[in-house]
C-alpha atoms as a PDB file:
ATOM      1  CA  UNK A   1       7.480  18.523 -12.162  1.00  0.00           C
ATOM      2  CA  UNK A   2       9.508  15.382 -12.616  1.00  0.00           C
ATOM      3  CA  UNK A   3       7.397  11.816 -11.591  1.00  0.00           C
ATOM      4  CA  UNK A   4       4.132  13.571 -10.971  1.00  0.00           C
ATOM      5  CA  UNK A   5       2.407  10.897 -11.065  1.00  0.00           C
ATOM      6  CA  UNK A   6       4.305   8.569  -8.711  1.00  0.00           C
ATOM      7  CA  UNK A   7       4.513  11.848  -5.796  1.00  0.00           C
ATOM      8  CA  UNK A   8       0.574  11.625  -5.851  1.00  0.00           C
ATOM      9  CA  UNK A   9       0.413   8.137  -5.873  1.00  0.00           C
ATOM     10  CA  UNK A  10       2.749   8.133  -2.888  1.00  0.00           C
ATOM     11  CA  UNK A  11       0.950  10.864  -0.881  1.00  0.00           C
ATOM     12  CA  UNK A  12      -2.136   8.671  -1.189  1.00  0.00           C
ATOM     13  CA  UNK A  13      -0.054   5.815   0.315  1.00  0.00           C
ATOM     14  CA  UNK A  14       1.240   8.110   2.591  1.00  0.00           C
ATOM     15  CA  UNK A  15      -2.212   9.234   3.962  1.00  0.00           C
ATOM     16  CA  UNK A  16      -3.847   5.874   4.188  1.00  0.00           C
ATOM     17  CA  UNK A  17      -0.791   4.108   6.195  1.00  0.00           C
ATOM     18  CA  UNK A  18      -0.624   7.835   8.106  1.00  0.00           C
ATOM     19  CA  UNK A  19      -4.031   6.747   9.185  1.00  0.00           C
ATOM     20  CA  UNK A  20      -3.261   2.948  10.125  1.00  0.00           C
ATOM     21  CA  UNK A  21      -0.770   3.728  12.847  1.00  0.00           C
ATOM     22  CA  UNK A  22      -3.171   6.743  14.026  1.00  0.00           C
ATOM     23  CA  UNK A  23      -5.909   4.497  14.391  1.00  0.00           C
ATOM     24  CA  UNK A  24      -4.154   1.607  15.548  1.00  0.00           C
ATOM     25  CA  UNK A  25      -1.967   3.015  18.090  1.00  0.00           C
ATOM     26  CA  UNK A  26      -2.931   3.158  22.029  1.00  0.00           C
ATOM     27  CA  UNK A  27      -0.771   6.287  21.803  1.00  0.00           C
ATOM     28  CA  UNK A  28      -4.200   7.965  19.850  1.00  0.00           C
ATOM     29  CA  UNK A  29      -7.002   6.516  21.984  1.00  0.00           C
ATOM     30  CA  UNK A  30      -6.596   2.919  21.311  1.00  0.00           C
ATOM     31  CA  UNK A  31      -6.520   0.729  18.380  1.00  0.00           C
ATOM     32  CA  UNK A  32     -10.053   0.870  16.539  1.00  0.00           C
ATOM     33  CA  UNK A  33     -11.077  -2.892  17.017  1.00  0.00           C
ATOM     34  CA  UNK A  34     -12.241  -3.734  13.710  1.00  0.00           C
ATOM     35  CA  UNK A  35     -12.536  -7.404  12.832  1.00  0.00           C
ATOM     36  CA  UNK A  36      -9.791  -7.746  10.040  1.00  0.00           C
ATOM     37  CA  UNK A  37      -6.984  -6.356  11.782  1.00  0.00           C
ATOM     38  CA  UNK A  38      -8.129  -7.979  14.936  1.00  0.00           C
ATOM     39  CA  UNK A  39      -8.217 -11.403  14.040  1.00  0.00           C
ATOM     40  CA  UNK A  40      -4.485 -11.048  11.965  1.00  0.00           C
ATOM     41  CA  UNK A  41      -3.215  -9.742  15.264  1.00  0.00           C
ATOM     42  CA  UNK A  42      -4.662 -12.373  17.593  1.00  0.00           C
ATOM     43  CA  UNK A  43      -7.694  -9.834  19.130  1.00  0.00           C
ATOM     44  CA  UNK A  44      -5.226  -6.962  19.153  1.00  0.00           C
ATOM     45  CA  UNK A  45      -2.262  -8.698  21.187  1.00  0.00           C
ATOM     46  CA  UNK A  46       0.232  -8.430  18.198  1.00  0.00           C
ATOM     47  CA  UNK A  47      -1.437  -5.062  17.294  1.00  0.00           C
ATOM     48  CA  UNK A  48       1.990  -3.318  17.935  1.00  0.00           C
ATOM     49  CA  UNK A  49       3.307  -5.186  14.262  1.00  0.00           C
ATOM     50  CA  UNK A  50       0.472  -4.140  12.538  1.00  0.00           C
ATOM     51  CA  UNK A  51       1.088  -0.136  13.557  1.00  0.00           C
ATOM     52  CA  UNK A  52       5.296  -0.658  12.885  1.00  0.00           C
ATOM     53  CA  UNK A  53       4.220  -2.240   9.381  1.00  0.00           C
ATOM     54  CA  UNK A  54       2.354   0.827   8.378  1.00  0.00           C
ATOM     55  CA  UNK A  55       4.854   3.306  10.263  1.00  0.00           C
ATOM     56  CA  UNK A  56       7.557   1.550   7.697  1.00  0.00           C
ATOM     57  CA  UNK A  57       4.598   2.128   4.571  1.00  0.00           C
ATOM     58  CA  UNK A  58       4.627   5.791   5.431  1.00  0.00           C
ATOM     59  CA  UNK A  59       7.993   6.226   5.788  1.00  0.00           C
ATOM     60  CA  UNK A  60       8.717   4.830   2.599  1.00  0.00           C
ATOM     61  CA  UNK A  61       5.813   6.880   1.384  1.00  0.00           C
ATOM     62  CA  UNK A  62       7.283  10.238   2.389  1.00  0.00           C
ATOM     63  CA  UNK A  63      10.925   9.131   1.017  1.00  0.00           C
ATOM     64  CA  UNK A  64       9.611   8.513  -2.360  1.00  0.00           C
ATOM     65  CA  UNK A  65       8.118  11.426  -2.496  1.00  0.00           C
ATOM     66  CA  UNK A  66      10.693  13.230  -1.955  1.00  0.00           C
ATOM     67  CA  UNK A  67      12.895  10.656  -4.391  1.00  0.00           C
ATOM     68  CA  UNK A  68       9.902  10.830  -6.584  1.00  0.00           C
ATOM     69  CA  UNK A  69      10.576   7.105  -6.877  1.00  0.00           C
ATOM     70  CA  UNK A  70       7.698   5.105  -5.222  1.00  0.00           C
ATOM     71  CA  UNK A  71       8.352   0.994  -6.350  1.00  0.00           C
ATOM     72  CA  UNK A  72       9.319  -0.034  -2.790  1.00  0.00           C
ATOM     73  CA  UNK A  73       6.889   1.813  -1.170  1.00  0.00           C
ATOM     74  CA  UNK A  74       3.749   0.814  -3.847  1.00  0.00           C
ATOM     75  CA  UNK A  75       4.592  -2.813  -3.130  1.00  0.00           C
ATOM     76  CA  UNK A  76       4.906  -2.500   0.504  1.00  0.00           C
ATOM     77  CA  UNK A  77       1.248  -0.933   0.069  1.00  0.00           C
ATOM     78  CA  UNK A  78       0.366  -3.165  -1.926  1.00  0.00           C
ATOM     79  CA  UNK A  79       1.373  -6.217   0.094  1.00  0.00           C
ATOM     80  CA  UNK A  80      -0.707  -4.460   3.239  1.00  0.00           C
ATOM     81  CA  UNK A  81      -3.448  -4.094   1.789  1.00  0.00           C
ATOM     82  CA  UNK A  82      -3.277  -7.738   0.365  1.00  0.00           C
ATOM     83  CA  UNK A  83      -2.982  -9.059   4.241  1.00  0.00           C
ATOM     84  CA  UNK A  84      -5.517  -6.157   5.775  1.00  0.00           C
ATOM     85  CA  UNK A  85      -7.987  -8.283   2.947  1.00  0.00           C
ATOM     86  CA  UNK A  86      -6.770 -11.233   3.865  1.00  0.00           C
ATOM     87  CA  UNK A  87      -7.658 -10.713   7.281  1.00  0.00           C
ATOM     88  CA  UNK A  88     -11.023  -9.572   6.382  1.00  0.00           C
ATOM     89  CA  UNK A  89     -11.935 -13.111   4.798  1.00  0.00           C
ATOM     90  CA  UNK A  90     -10.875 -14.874   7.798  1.00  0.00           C
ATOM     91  CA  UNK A  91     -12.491 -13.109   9.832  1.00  0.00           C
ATOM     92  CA  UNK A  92     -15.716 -12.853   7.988  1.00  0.00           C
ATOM     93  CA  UNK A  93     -16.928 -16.800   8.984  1.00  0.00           C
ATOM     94  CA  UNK A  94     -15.668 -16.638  12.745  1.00  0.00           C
ATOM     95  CA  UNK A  95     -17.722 -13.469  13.354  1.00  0.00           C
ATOM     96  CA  UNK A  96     -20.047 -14.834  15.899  1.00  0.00           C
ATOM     97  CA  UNK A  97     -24.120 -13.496  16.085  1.00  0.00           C
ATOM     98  CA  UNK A  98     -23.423 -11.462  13.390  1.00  0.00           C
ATOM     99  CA  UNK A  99     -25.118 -13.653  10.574  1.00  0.00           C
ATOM    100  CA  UNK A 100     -25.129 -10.617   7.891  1.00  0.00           C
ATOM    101  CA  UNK A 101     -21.483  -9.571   8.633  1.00  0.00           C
ATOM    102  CA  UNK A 102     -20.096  -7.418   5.843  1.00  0.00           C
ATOM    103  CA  UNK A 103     -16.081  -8.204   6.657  1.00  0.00           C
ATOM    104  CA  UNK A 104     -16.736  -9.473   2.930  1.00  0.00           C
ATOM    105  CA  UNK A 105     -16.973  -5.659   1.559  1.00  0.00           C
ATOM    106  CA  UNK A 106     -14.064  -4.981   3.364  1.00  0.00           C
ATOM    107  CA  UNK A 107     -12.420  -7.788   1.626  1.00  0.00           C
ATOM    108  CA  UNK A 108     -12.909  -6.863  -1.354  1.00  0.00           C
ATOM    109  CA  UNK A 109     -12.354  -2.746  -1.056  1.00  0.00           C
ATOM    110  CA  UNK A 110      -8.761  -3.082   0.790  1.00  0.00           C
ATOM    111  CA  UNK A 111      -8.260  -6.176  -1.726  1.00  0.00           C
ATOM    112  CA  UNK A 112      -9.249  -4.285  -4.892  1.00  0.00           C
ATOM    113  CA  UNK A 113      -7.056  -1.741  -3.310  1.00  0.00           C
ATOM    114  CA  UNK A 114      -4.292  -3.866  -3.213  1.00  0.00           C
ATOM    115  CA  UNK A 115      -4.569  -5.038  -7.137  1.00  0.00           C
ATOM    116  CA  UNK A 116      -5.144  -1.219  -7.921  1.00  0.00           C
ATOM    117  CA  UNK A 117      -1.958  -0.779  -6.231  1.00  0.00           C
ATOM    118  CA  UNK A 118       0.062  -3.560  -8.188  1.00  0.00           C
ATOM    119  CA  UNK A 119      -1.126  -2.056 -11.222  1.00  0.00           C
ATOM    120  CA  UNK A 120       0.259   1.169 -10.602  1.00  0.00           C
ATOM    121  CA  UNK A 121       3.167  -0.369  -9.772  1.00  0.00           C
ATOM    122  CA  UNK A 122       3.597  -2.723 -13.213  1.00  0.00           C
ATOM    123  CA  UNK A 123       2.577   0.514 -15.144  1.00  0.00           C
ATOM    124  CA  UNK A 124       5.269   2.991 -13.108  1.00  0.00           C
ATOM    125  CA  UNK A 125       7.908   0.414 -14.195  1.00  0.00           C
ATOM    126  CA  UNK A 126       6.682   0.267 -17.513  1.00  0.00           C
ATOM    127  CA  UNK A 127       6.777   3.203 -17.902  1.00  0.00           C
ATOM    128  CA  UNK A 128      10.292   3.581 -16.409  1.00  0.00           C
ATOM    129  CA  UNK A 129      11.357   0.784 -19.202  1.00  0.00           C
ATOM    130  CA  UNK A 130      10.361   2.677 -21.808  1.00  0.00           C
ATOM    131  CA  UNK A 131      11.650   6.080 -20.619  1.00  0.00           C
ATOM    132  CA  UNK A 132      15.258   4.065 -20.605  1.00  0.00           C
ATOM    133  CA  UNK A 133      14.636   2.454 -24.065  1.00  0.00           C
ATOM    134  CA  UNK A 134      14.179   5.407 -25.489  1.00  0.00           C
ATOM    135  CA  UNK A 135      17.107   7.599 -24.086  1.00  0.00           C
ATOM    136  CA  UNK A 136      19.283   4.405 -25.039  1.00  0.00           C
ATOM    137  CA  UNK A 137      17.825   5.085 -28.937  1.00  0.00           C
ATOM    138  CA  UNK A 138      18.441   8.404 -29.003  1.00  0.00           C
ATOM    139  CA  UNK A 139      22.070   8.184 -27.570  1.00  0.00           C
ATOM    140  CA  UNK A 140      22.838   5.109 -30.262  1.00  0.00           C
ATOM    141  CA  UNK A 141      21.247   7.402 -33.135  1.00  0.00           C
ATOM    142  CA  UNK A 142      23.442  10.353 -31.688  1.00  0.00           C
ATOM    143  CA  UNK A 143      27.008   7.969 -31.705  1.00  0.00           C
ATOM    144  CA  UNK A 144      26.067   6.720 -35.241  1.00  0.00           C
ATOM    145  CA  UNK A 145      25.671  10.436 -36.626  1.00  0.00           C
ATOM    146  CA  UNK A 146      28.722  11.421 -35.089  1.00  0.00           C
END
């Protein structure tokens, strides 16, 4: 099957932003309250951004996958889970009586996440690049036998 490779990177992208707007929208029982999110949405009152920016990650998700193209939709991951760490590190000082917080391992997972995520990106273009360098080859060798 053509781009492999990129489909189950995308349904992996697809499950985890899938799983944002569930757990962030009222519609499901009310947006888990957990101290990242929270404090990049002002305790919750710009919540509704957070779920539309991972309702627009798992769109893109599903339409790559079914492109089997997944560059817009790896960076848009990427980029979330960049801010979701983000949001973790700010939110890891300001977390009051909770002297052995661990926003810090959140951090770092949705972080690492993130970078895992731009690598997979870099090496899907990559490898892109060299698919195209290599059809252009074989088409010059073909015109200069002809």
């Amino acid at each position: 099957m053509r781009n492999l490779g990129q489909r189950i990177l995308l349904l992996g992208v697809f499950v985890v932003s899938l799983a944002q707007v569930i757990a962030y929208t009222p519609y499901f029982g009310g947006p888990y309250e957990s101290s990242g999110p929270m404090f990049l949405t002002d305790n919750g009152s710009a919540m509704w951004l957070y779920v539309a920016l991972w309702g627009v990650g798992a769109v893109l998700a599903l339409v790559g996958m079914i492109r089997g193209k997944g560059g817009l939709a790896t960076l848009w991951f990427a980029f979330l889970m960049l801010t979701w760490a983000a949001g973790y590190m700010g939110a890891w000082p300001t977390q009051e009586g909770d002297r052995y917080t661990r926003a810090w391992m959140s951090a770092a997972l949705y972080g690492g996440n993130g970078i895992n995520a731009l690598g997979a990106f870099y090496l899907m273009r990559h490898i892109d690049d060299r698919r195209a360098s290599d059809i252009t080859e074989a088409h010059k060798i073909v015109r200069r036998d002809e």
